[in-house]
C-alpha atoms as a PDB file:
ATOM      1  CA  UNK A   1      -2.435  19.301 -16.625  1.00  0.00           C
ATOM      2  CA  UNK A   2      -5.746  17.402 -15.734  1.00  0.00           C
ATOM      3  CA  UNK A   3      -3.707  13.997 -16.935  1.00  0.00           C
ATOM      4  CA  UNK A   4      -1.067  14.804 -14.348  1.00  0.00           C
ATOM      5  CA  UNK A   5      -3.589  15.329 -11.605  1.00  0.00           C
ATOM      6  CA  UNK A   6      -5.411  12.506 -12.500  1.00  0.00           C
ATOM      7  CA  UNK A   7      -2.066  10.810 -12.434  1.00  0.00           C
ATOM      8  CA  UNK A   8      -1.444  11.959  -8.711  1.00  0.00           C
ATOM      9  CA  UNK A   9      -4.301  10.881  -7.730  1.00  0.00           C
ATOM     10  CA  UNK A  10      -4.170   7.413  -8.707  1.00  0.00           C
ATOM     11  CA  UNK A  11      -0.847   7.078  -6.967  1.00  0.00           C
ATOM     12  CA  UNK A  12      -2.457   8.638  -3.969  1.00  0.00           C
ATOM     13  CA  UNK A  13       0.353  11.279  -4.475  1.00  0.00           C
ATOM     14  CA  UNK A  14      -1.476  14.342  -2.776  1.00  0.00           C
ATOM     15  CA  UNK A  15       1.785  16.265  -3.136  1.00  0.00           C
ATOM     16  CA  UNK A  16       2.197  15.961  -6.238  1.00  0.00           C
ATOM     17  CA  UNK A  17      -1.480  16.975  -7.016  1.00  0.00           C
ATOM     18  CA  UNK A  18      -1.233  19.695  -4.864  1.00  0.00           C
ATOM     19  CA  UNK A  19       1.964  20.887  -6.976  1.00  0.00           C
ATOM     20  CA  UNK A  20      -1.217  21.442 -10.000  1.00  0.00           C
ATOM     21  CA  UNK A  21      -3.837  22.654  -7.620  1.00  0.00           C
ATOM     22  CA  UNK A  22      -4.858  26.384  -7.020  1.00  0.00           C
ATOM     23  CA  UNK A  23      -4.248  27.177  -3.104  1.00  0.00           C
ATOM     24  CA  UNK A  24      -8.221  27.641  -2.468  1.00  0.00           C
ATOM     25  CA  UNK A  25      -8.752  24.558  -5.172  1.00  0.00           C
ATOM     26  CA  UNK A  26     -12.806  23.465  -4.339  1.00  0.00           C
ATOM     27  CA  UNK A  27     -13.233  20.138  -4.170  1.00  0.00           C
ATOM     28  CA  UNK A  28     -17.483  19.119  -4.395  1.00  0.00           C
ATOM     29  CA  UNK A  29     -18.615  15.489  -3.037  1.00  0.00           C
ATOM     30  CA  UNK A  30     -21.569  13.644  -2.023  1.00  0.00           C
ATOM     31  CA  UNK A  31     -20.738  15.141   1.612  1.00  0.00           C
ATOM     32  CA  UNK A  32     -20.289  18.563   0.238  1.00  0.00           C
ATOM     33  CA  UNK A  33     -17.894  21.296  -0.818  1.00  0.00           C
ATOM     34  CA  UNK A  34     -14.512  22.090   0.678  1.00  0.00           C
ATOM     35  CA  UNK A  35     -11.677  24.276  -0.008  1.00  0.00           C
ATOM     36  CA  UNK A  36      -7.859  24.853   0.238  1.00  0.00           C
ATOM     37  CA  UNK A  37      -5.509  22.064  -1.724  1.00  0.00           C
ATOM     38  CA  UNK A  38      -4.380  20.958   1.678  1.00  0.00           C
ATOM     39  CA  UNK A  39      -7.840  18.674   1.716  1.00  0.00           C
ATOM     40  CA  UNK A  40      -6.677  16.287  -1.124  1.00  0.00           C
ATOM     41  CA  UNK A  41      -3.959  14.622   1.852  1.00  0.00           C
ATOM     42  CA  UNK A  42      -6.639  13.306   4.030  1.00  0.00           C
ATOM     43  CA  UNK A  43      -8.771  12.755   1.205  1.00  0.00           C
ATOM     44  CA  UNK A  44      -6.262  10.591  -0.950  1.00  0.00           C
ATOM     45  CA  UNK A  45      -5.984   8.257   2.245  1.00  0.00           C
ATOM     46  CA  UNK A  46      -9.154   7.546   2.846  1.00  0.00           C
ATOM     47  CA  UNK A  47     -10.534   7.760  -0.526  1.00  0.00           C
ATOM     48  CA  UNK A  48      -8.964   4.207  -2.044  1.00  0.00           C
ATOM     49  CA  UNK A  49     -10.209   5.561  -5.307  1.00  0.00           C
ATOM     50  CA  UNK A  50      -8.586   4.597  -9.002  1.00  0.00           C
ATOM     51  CA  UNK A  51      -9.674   5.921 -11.949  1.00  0.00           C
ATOM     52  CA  UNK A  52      -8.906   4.858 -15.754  1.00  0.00           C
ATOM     53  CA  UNK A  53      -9.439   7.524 -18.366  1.00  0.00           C
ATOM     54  CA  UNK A  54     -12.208   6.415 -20.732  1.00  0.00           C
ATOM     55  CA  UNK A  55     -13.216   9.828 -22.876  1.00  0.00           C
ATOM     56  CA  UNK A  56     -12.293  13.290 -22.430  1.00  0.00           C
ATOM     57  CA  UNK A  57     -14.106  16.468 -23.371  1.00  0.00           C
ATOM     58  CA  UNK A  58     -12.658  20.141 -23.165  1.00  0.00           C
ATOM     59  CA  UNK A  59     -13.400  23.436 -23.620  1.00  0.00           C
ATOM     60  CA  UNK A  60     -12.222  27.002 -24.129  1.00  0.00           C
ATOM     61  CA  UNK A  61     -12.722  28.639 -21.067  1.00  0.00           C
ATOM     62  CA  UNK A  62     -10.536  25.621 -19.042  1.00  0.00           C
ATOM     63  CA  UNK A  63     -13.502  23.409 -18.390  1.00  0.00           C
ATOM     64  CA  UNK A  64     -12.407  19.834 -18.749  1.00  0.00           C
ATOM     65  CA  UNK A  65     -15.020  16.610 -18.274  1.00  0.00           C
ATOM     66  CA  UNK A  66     -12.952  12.938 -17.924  1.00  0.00           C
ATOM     67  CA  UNK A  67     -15.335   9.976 -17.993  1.00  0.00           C
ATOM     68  CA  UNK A  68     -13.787   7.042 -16.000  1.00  0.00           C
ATOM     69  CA  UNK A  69     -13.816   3.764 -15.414  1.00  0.00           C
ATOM     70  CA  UNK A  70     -13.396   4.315 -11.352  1.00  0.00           C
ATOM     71  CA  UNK A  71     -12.489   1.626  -8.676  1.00  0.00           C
ATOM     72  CA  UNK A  72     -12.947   2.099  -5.063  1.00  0.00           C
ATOM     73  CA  UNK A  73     -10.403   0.021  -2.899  1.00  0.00           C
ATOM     74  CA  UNK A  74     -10.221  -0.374   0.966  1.00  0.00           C
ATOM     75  CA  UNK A  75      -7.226   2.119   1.482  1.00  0.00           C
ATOM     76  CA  UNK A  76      -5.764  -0.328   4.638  1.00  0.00           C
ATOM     77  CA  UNK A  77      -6.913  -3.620   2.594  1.00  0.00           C
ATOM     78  CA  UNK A  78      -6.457  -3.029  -0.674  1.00  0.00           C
ATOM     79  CA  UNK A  79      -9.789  -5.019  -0.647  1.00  0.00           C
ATOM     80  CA  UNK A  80     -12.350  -4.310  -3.543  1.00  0.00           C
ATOM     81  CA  UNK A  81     -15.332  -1.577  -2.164  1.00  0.00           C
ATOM     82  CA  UNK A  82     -16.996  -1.152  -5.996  1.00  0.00           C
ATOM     83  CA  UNK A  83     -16.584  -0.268  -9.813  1.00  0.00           C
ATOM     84  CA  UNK A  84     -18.530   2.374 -11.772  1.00  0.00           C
ATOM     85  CA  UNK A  85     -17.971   4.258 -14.312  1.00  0.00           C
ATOM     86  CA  UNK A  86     -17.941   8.143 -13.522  1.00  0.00           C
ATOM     87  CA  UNK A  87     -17.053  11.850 -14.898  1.00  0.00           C
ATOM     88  CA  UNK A  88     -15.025  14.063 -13.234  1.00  0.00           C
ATOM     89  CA  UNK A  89     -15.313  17.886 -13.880  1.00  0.00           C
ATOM     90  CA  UNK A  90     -12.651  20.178 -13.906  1.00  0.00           C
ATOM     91  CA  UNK A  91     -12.159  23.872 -13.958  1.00  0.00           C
ATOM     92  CA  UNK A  92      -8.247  24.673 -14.944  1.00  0.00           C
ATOM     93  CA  UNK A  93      -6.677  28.401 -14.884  1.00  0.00           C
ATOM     94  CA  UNK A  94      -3.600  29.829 -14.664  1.00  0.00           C
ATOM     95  CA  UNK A  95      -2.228  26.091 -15.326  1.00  0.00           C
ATOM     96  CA  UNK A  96      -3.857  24.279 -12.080  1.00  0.00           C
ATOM     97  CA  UNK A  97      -7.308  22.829 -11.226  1.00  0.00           C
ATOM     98  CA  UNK A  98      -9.285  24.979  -9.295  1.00  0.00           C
ATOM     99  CA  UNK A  99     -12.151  23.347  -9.283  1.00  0.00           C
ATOM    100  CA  UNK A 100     -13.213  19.161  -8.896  1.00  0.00           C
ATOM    101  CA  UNK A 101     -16.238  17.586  -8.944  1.00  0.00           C
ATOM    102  CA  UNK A 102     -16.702  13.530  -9.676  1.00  0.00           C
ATOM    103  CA  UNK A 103     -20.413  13.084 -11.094  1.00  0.00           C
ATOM    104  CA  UNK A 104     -21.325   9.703  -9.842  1.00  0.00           C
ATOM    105  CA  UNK A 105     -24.601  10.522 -11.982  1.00  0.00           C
ATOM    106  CA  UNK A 106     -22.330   9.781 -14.887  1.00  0.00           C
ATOM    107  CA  UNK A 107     -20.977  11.963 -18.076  1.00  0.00           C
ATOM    108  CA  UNK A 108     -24.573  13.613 -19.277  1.00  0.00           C
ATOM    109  CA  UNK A 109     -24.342  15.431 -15.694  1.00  0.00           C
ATOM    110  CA  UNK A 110     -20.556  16.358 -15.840  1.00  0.00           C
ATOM    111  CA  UNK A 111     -21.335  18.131 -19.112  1.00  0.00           C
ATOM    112  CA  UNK A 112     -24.056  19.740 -18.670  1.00  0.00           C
ATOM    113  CA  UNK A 113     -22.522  21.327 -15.439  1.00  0.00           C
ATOM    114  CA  UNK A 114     -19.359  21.932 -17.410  1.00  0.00           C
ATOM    115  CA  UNK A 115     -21.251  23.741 -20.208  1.00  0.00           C
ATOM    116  CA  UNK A 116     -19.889  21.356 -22.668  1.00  0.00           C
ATOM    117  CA  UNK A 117     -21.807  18.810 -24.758  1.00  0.00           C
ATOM    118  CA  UNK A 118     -20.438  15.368 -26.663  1.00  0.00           C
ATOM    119  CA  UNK A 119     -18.909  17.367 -29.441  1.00  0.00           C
ATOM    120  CA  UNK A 120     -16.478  18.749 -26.892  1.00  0.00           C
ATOM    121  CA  UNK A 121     -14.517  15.308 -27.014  1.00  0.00           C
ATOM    122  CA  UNK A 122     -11.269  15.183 -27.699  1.00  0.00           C
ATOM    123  CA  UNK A 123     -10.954  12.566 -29.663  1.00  0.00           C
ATOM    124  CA  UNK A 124      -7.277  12.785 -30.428  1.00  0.00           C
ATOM    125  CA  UNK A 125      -4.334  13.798 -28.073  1.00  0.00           C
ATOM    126  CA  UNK A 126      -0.811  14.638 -27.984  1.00  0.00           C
ATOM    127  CA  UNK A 127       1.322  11.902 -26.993  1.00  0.00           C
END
C-alpha cells in the first residue's frame, strides 16, 4: 500500500495516490498541516520531489516509517533543486494512508513520532 503511494508519487500521479488515500488524508510539512486527498494535485506539481526507498520500518497498529534517498527537481525544468536523505511517516487504515509526514530531520525523528524504533525494520519483503 505505502509502496504504491510512494510509487504515485514519484510519477507525480496524484490520481493514482489519491485512489490509496483516506478522503480527509493529513498531509504535515514545513509550512504546516492540511487535509482532504484533493491537496496531493497541487502539491505533486509543485513539489518536483523523487524519492528512492532506502529502509523500511512497520508496525502493528499501521504505522509505517520509509527512509529515502529524496531528490528535489524544478517541476517546469527538470533542473536539480537538492538531494537528502529523508523518512517519511505513514499512518495506514482501512487499506489507505491517512496520515503523511516527510521528516527532513531524518529517520531517528520519523520513528520516534511513529512509535517505532530500528527493530521495526523490515528487513525482508514480499516480492
Amino acid at each position: 500500500m505505502v509502496e504504491a503511494w510512494l510509487a504515485a508519487v514519484d510519477r507525480a500521479d496524484p490520481g493514482a495516490a489519491m485512489a490509496l488515500s483516506a478522503p480527509d488524508l493529513e498531509v504535515v510539512g514545513p509550512r504546516g498541516t492540511v487535509r482532504g486527498r484533493e491537496v496531493l494535485t497541487p502539491w505533486m506539481a509543485r513539489a518536483g520531489f523523487t524519492a528512492t526507498p532506502l529502509r523500511w520500518f512497520t508496525g502493528a497498529d499501521g504505522a509505517v516509517v520509509v527512509e529515502q534517498d529524496a531528490v528535489r527537481a524544478d517541476p517546469a525544468t527538470g533542473a536539480a533543486r537538492g538531494r537528502a536523505v529523508v523518512a517519511s511517516r505513514f499512518a495506514v487504515e482501512g487499506g489507505v494512508v491517512t496520515r503523511y509526514q516527510r521528516h527532513d530531520d531524518g529517520l531517528p525523528a520519523a520513528l520516534a513520532a511513529a512509535g517505532l524504533r530500528e527493530a521495526d525494520e523490515v528487513t525482508a519483503r514480499a516480492g
